[in-house]
PDB file of N, CA and C in Angstrom:
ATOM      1  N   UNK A   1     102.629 196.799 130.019  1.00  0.00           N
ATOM      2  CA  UNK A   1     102.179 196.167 128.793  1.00  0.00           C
ATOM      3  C   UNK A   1     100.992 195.265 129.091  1.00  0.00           C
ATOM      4  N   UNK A   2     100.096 195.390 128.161  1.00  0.00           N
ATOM      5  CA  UNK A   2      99.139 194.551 128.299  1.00  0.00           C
ATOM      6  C   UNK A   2      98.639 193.283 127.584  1.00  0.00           C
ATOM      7  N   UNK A   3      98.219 192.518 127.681  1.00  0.00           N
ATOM      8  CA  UNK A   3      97.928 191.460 126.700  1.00  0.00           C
ATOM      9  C   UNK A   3      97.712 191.823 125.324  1.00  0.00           C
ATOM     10  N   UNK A   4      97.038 192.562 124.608  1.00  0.00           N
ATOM     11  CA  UNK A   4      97.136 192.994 123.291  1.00  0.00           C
ATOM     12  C   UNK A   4      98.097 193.577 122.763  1.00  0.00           C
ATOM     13  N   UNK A   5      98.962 194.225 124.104  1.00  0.00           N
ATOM     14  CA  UNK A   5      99.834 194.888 123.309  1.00  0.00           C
ATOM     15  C   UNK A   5     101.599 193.508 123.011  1.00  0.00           C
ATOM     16  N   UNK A   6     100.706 192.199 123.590  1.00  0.00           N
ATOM     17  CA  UNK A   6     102.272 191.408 123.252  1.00  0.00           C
ATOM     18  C   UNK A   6     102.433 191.063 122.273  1.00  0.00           C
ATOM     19  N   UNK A   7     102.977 191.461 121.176  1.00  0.00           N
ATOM     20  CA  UNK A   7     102.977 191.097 119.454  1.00  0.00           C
ATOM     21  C   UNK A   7     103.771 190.216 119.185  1.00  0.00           C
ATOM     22  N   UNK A   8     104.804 190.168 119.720  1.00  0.00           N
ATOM     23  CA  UNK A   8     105.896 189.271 119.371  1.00  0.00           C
ATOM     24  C   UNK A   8     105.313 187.717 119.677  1.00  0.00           C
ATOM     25  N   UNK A   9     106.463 186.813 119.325  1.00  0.00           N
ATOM     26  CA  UNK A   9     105.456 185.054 119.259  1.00  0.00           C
ATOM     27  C   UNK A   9     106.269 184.475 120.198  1.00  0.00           C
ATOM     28  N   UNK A  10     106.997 185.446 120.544  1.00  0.00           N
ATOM     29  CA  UNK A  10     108.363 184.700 122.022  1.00  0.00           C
ATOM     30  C   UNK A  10     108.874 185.656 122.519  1.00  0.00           C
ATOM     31  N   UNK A  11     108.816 185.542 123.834  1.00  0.00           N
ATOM     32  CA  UNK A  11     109.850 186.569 124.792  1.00  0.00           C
ATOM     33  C   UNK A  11     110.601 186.208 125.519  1.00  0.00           C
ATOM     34  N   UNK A  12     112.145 186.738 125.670  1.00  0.00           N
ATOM     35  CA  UNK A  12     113.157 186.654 126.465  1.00  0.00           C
ATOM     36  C   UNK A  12     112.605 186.512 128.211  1.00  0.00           C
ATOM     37  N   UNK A  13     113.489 186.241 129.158  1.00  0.00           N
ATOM     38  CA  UNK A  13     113.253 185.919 130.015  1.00  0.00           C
ATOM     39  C   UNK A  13     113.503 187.400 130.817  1.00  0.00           C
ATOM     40  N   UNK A  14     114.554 188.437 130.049  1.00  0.00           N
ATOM     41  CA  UNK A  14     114.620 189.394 130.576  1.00  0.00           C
ATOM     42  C   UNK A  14     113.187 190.233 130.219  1.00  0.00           C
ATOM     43  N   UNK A  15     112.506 190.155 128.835  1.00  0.00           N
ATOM     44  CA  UNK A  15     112.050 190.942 128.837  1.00  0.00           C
ATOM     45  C   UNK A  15     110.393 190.982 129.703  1.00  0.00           C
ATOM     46  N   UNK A  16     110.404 189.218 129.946  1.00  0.00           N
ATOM     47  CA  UNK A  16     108.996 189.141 131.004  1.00  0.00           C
ATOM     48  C   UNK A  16     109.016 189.758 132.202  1.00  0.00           C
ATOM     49  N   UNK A  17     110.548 189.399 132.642  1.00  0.00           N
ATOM     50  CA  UNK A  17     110.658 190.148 133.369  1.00  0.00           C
ATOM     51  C   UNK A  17     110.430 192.113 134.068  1.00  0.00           C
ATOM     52  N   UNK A  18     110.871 192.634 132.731  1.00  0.00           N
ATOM     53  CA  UNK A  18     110.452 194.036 132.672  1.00  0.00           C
ATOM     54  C   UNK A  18     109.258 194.120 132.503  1.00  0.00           C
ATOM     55  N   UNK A  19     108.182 193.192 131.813  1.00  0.00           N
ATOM     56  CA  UNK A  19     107.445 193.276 131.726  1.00  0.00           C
ATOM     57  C   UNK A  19     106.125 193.187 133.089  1.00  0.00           C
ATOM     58  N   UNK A  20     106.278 192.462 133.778  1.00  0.00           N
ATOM     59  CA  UNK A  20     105.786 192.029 134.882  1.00  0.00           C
ATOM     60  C   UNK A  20     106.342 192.906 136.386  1.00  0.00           C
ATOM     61  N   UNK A  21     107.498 193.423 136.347  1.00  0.00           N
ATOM     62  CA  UNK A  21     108.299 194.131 137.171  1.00  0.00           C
ATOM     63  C   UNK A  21     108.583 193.089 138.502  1.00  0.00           C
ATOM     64  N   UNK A  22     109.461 192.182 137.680  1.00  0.00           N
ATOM     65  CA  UNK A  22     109.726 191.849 138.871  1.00  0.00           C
ATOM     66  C   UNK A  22     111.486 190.713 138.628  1.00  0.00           C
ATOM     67  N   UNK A  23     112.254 190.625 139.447  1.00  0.00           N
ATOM     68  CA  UNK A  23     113.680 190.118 139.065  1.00  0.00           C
ATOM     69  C   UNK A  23     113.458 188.509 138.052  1.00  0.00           C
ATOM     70  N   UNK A  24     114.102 188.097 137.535  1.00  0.00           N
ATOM     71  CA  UNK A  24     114.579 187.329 136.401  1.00  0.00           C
ATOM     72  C   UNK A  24     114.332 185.900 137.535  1.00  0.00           C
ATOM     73  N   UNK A  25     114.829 186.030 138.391  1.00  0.00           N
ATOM     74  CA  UNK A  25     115.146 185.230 139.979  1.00  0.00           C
ATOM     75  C   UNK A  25     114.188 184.819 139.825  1.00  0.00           C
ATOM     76  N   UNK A  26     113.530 185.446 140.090  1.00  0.00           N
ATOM     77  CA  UNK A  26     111.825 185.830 140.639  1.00  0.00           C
ATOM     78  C   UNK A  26     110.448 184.525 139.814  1.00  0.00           C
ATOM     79  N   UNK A  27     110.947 185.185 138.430  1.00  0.00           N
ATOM     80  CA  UNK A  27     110.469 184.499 137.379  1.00  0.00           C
ATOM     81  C   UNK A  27     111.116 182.735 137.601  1.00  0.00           C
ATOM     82  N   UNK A  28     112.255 182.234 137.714  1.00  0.00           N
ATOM     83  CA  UNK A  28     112.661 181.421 137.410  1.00  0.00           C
ATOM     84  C   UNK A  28     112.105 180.403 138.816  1.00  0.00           C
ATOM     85  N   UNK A  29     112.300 180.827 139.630  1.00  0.00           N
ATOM     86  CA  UNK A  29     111.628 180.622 140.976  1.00  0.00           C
ATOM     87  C   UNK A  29     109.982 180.047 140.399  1.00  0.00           C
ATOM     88  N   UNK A  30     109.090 180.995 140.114  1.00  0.00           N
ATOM     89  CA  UNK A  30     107.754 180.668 140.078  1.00  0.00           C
ATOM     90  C   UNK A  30     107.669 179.309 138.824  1.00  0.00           C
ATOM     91  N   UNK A  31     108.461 179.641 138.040  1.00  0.00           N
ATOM     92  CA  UNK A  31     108.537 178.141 137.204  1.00  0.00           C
ATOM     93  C   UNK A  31     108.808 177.354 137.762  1.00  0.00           C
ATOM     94  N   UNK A  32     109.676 177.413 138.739  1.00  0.00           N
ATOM     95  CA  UNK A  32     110.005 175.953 139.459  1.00  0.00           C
ATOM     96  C   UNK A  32     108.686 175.476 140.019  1.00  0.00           C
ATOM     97  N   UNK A  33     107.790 176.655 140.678  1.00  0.00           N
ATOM     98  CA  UNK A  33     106.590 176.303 142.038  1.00  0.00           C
ATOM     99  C   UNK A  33     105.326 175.829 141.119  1.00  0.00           C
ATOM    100  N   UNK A  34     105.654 176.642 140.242  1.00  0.00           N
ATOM    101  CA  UNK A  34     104.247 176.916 139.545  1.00  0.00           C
ATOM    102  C   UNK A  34     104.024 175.663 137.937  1.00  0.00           C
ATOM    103  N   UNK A  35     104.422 174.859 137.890  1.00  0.00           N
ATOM    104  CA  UNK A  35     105.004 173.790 136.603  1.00  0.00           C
ATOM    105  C   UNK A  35     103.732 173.391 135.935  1.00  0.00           C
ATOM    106  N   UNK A  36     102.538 173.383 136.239  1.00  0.00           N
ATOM    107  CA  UNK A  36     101.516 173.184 135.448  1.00  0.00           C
ATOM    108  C   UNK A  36     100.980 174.731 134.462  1.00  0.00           C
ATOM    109  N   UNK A  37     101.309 175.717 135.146  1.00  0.00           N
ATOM    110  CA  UNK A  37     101.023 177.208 135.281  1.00  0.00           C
ATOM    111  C   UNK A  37     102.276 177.957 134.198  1.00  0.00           C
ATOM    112  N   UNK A  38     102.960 178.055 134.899  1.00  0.00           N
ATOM    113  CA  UNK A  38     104.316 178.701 134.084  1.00  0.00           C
ATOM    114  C   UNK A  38     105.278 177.726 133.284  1.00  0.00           C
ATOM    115  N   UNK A  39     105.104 177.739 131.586  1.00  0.00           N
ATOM    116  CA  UNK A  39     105.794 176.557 130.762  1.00  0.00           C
ATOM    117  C   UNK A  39     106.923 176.879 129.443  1.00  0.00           C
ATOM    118  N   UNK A  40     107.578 178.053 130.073  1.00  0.00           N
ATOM    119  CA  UNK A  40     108.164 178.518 128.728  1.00  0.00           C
ATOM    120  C   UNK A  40     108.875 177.874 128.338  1.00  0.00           C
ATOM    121  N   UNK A  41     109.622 177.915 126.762  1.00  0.00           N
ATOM    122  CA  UNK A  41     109.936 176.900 125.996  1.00  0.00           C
ATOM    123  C   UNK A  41     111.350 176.826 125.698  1.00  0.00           C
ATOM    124  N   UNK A  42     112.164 175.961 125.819  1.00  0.00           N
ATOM    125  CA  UNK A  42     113.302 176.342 125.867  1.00  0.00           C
ATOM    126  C   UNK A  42     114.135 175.618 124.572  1.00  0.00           C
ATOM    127  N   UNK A  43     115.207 176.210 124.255  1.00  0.00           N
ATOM    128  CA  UNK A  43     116.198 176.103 122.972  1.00  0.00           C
ATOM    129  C   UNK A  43     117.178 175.075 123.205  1.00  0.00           C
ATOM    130  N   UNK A  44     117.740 174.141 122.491  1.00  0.00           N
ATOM    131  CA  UNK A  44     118.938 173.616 122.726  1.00  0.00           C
ATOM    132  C   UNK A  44     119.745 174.353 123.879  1.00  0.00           C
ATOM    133  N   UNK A  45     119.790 175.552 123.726  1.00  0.00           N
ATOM    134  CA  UNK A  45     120.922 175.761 124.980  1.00  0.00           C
ATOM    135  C   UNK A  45     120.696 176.206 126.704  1.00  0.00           C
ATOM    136  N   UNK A  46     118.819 175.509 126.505  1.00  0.00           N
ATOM    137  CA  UNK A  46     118.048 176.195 127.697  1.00  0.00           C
ATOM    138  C   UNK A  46     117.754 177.232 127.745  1.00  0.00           C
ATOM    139  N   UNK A  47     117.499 178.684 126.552  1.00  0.00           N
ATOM    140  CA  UNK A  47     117.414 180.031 126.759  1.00  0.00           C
ATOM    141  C   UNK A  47     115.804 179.663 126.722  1.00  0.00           C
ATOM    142  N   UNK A  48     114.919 180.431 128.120  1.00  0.00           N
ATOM    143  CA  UNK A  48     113.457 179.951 127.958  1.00  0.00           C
ATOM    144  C   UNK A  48     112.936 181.169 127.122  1.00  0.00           C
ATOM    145  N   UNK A  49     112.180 180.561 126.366  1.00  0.00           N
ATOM    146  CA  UNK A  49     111.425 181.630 125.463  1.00  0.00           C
ATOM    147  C   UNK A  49     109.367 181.242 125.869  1.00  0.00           C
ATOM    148  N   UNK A  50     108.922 182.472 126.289  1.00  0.00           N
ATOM    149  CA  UNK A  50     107.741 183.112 126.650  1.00  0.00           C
ATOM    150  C   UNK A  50     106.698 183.058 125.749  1.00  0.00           C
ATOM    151  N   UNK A  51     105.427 182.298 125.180  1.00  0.00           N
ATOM    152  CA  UNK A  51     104.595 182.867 124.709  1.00  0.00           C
ATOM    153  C   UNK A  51     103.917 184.136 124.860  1.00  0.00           C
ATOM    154  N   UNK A  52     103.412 185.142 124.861  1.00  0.00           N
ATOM    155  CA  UNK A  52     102.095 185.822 125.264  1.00  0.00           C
ATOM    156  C   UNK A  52     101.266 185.240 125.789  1.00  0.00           C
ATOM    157  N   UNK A  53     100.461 184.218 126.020  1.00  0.00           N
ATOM    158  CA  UNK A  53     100.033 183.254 127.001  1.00  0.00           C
ATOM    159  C   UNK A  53     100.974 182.522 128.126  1.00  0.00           C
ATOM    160  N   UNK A  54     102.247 182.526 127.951  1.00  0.00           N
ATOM    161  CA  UNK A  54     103.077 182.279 129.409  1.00  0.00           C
ATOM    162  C   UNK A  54     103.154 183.913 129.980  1.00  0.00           C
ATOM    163  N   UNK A  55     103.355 184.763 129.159  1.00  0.00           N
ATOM    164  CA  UNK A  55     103.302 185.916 129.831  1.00  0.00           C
ATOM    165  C   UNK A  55     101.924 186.267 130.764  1.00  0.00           C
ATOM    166  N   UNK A  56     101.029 185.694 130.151  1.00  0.00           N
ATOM    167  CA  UNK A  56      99.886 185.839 131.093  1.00  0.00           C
ATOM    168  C   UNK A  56      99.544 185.361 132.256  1.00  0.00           C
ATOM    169  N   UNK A  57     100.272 184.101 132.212  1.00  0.00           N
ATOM    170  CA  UNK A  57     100.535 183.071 133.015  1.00  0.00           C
ATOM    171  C   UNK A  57     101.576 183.847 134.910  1.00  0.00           C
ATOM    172  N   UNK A  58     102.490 184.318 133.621  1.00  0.00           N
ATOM    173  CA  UNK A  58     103.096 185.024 134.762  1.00  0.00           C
ATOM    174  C   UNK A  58     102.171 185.944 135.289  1.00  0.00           C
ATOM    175  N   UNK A  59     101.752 186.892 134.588  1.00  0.00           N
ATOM    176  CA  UNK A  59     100.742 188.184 135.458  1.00  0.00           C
ATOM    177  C   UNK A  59     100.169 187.341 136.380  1.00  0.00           C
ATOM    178  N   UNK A  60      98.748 186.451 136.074  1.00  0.00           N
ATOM    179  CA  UNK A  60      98.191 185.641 136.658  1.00  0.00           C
ATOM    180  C   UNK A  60      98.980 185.493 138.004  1.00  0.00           C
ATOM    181  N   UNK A  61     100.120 184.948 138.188  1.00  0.00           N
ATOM    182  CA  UNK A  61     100.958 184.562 139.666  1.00  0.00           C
ATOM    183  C   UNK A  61     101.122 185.866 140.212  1.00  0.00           C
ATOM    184  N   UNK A  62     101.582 187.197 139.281  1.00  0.00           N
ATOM    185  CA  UNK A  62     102.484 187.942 140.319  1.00  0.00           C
ATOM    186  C   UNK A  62     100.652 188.842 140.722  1.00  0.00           C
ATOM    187  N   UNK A  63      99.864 188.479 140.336  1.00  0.00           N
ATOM    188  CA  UNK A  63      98.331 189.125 140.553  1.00  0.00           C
ATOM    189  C   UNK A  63      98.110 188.672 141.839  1.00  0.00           C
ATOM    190  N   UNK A  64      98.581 187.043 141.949  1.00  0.00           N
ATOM    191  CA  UNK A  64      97.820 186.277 143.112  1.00  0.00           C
ATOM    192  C   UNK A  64      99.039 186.155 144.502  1.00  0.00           C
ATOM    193  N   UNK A  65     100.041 186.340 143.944  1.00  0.00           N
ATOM    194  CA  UNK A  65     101.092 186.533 144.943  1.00  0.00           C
ATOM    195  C   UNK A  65     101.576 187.712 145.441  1.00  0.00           C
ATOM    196  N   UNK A  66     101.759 188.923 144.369  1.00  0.00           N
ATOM    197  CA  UNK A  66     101.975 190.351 145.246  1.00  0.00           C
ATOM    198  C   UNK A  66     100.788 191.352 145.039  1.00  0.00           C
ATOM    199  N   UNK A  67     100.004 190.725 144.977  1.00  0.00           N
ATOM    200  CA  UNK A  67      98.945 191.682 144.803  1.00  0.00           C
ATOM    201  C   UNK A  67      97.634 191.588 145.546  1.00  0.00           C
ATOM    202  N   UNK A  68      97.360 190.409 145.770  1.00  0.00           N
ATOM    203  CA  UNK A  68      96.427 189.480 146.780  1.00  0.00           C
ATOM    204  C   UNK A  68      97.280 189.293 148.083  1.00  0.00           C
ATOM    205  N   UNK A  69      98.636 189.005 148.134  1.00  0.00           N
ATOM    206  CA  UNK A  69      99.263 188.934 148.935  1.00  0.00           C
ATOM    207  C   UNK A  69      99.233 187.478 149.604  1.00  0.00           C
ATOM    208  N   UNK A  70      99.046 186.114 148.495  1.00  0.00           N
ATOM    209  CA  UNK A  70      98.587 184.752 149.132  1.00  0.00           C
ATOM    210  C   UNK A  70     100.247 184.157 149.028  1.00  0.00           C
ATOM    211  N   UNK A  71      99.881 183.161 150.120  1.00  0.00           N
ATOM    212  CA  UNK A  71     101.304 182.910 149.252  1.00  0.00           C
ATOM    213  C   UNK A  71     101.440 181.560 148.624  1.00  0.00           C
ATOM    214  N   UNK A  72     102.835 180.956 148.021  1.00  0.00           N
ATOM    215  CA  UNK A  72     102.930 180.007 146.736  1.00  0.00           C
ATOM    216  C   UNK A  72     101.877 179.123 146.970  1.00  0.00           C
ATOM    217  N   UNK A  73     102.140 178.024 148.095  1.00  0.00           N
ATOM    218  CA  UNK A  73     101.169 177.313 147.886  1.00  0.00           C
ATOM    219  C   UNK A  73      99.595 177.502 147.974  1.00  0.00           C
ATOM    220  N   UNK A  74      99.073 178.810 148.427  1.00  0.00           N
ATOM    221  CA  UNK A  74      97.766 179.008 148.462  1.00  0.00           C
ATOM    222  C   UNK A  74      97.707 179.345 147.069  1.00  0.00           C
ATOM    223  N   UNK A  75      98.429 180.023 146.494  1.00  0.00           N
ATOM    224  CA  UNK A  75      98.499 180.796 145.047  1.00  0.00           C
ATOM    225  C   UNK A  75      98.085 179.619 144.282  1.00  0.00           C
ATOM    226  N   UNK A  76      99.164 178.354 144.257  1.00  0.00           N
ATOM    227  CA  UNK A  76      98.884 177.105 143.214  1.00  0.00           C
ATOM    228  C   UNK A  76      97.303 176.455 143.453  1.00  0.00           C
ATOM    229  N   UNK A  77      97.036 176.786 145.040  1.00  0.00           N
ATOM    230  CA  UNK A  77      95.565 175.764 145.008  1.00  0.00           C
ATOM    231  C   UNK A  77      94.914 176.840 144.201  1.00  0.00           C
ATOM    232  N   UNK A  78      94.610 178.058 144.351  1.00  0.00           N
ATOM    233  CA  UNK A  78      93.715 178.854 143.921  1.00  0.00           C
ATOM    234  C   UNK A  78      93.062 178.726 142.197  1.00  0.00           C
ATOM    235  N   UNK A  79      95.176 178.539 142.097  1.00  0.00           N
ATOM    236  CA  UNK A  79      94.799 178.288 140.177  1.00  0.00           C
ATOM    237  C   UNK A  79      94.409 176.732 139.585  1.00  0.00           C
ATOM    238  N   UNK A  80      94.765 176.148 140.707  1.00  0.00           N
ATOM    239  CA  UNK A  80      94.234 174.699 140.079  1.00  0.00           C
ATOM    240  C   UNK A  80      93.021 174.471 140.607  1.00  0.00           C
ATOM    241  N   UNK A  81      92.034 175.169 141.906  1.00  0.00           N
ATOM    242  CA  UNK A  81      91.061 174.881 142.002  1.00  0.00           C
ATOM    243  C   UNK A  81      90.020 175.937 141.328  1.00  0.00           C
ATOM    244  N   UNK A  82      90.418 176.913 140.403  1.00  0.00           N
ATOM    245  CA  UNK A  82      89.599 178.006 139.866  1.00  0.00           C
ATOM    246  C   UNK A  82      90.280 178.824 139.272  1.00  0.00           C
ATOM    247  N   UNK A  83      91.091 178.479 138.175  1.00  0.00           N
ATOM    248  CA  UNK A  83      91.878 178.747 137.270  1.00  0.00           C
ATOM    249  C   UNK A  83      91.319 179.850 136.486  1.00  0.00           C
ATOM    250  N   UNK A  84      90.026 179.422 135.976  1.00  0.00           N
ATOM    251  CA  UNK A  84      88.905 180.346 135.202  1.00  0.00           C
ATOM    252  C   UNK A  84      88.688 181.361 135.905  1.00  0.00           C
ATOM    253  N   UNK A  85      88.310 181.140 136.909  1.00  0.00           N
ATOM    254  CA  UNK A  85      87.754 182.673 138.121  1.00  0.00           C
ATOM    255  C   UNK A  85      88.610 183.467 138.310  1.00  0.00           C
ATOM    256  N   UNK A  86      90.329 183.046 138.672  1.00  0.00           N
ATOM    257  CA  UNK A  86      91.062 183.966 138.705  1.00  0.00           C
ATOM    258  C   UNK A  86      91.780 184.637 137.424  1.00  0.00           C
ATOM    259  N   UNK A  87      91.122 183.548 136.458  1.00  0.00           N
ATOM    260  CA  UNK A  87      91.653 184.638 135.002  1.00  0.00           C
ATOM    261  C   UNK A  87      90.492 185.869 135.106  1.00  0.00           C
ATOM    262  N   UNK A  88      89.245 185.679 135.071  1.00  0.00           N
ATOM    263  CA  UNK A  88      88.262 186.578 134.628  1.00  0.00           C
ATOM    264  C   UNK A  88      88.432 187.499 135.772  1.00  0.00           C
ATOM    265  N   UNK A  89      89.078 187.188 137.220  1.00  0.00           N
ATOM    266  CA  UNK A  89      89.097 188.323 138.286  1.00  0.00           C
ATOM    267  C   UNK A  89      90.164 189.174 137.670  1.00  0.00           C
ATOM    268  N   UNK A  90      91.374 188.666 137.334  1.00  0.00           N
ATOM    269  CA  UNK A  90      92.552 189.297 136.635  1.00  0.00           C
ATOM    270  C   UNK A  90      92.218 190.189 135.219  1.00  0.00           C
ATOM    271  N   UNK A  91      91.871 189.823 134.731  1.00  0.00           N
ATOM    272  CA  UNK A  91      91.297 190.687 133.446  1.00  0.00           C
ATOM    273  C   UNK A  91      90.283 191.687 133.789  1.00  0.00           C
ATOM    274  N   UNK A  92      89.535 191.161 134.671  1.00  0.00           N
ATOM    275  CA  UNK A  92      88.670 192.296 135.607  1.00  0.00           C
ATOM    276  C   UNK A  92      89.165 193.672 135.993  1.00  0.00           C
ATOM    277  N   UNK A  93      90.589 193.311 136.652  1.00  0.00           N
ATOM    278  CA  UNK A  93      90.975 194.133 137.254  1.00  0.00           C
ATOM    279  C   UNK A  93      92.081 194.983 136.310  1.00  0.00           C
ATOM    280  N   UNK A  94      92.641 194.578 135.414  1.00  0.00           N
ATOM    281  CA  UNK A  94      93.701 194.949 134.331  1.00  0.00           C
ATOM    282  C   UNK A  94      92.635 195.457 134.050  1.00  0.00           C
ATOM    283  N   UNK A  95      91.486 195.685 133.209  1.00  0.00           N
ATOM    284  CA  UNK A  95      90.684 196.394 132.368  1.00  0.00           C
ATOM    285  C   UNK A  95      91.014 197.894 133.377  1.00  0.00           C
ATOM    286  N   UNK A  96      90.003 197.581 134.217  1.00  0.00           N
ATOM    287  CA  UNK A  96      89.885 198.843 135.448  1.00  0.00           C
ATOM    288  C   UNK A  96      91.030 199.833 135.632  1.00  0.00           C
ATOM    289  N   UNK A  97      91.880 198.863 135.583  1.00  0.00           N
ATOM    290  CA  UNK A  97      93.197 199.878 135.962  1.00  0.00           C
ATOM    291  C   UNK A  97      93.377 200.007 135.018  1.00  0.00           C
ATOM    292  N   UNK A  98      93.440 199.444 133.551  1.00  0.00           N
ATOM    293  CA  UNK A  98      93.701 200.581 132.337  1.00  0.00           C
ATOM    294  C   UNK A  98      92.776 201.937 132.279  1.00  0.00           C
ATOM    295  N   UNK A  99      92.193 201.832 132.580  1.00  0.00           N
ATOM    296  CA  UNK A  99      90.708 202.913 132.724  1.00  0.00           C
ATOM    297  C   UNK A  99      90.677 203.739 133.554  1.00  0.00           C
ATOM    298  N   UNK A 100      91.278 203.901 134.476  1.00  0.00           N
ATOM    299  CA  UNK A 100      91.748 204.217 135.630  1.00  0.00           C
ATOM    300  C   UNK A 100      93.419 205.290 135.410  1.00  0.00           C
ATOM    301  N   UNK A 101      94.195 204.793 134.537  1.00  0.00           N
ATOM    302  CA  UNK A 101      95.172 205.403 134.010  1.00  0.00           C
ATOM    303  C   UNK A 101      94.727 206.157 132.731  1.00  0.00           C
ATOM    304  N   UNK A 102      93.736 205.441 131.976  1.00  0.00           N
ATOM    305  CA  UNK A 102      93.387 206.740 130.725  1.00  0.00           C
ATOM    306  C   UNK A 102      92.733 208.100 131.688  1.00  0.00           C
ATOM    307  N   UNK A 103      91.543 207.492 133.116  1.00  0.00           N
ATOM    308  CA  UNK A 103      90.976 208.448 133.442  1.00  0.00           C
ATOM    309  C   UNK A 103      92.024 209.974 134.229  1.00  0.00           C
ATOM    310  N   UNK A 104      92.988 209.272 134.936  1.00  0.00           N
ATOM    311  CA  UNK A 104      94.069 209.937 135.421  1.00  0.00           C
ATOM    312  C   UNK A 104      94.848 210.744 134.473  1.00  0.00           C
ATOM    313  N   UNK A 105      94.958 210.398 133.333  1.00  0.00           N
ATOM    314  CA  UNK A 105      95.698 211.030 131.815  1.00  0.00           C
ATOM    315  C   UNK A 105      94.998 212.137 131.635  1.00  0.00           C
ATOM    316  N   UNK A 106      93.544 211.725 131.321  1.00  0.00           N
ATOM    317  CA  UNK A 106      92.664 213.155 130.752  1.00  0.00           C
ATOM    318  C   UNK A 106      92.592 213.929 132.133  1.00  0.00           C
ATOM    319  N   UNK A 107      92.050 213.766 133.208  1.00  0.00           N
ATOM    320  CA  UNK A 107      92.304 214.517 134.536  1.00  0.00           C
ATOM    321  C   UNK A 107      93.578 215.384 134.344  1.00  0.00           C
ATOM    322  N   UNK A 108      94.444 214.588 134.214  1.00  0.00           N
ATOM    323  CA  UNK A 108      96.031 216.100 133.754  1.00  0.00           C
ATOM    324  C   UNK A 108      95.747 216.778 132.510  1.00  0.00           C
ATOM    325  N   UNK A 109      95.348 216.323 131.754  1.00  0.00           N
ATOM    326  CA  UNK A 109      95.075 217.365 130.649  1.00  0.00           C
ATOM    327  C   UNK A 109      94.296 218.343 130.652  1.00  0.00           C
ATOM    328  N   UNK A 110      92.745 218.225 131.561  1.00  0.00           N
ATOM    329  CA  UNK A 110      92.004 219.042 131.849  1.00  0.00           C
ATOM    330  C   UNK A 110      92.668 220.069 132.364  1.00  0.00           C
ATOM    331  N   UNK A 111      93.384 219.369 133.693  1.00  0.00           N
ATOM    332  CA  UNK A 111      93.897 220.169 134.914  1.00  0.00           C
ATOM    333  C   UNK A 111      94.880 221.287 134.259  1.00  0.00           C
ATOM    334  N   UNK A 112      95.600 220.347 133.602  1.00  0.00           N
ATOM    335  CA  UNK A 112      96.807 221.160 132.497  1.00  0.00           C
ATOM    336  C   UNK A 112      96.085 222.606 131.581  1.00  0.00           C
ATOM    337  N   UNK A 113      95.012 222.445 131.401  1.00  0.00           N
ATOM    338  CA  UNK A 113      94.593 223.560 130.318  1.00  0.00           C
ATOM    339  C   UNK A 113      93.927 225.375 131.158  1.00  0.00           C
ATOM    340  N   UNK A 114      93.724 224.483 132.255  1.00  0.00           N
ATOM    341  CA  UNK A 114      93.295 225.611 133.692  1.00  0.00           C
ATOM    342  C   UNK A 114      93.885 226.832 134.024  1.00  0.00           C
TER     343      UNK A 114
END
């Protein structure tokens, strides 16, 4: 899922999770590390609920942690010393790889018609 496609105005903690691919744990963990960064909102009974901008929030970490391969605390300087740079590198790279999966799509279809 991608940023346009988050419609809803709150998300479950399971479903960031599916969303991001990565355990519930996982998520709850980076809120602890990440507290300026990751701020979802929680209900009288503590159930945290997700903007679409905390969801981004999350990509943003799991971009700079399993994907860059830095770890927590290099991850937190990165976003507090260039917060902006690693959004526009992240969106950089989400574009590409959407583009990259449409280009792979039509490639089977071509291939498919052969």
């Amino acid at each position: 899922l991608h940023m346009e496609n988050l419609d809803k105005k709150y998300y479950r903690i399971a479903e960031v999770a599916a969303i991001v691919g990565v355990p519930q744990s996982t998520l709850r963990f980076w809120e602890s590390r990440f507290r300026g960064v990751i701020k979802p909102r929680r209900n009288a009974g503590g159930t945290r609920f997700y903007t679409p901008a905390d969801v981004e929030a999350v990509r943003m970490v799991h971009y700079l942690v399993k994907e860059r391969g830095l770890k927590i605390d290099a991850a937190i300087a990165e976003l507090l010393r260039n917060r902006e740079g690693v959004s526009r590198r992240f969106d950089a790279i989400d574009r590409l790889r959407r583009i990259r999966e449409r280009l792979v799509l039509l490639q089977q279809a071509l291939d498919s018609r052969r």
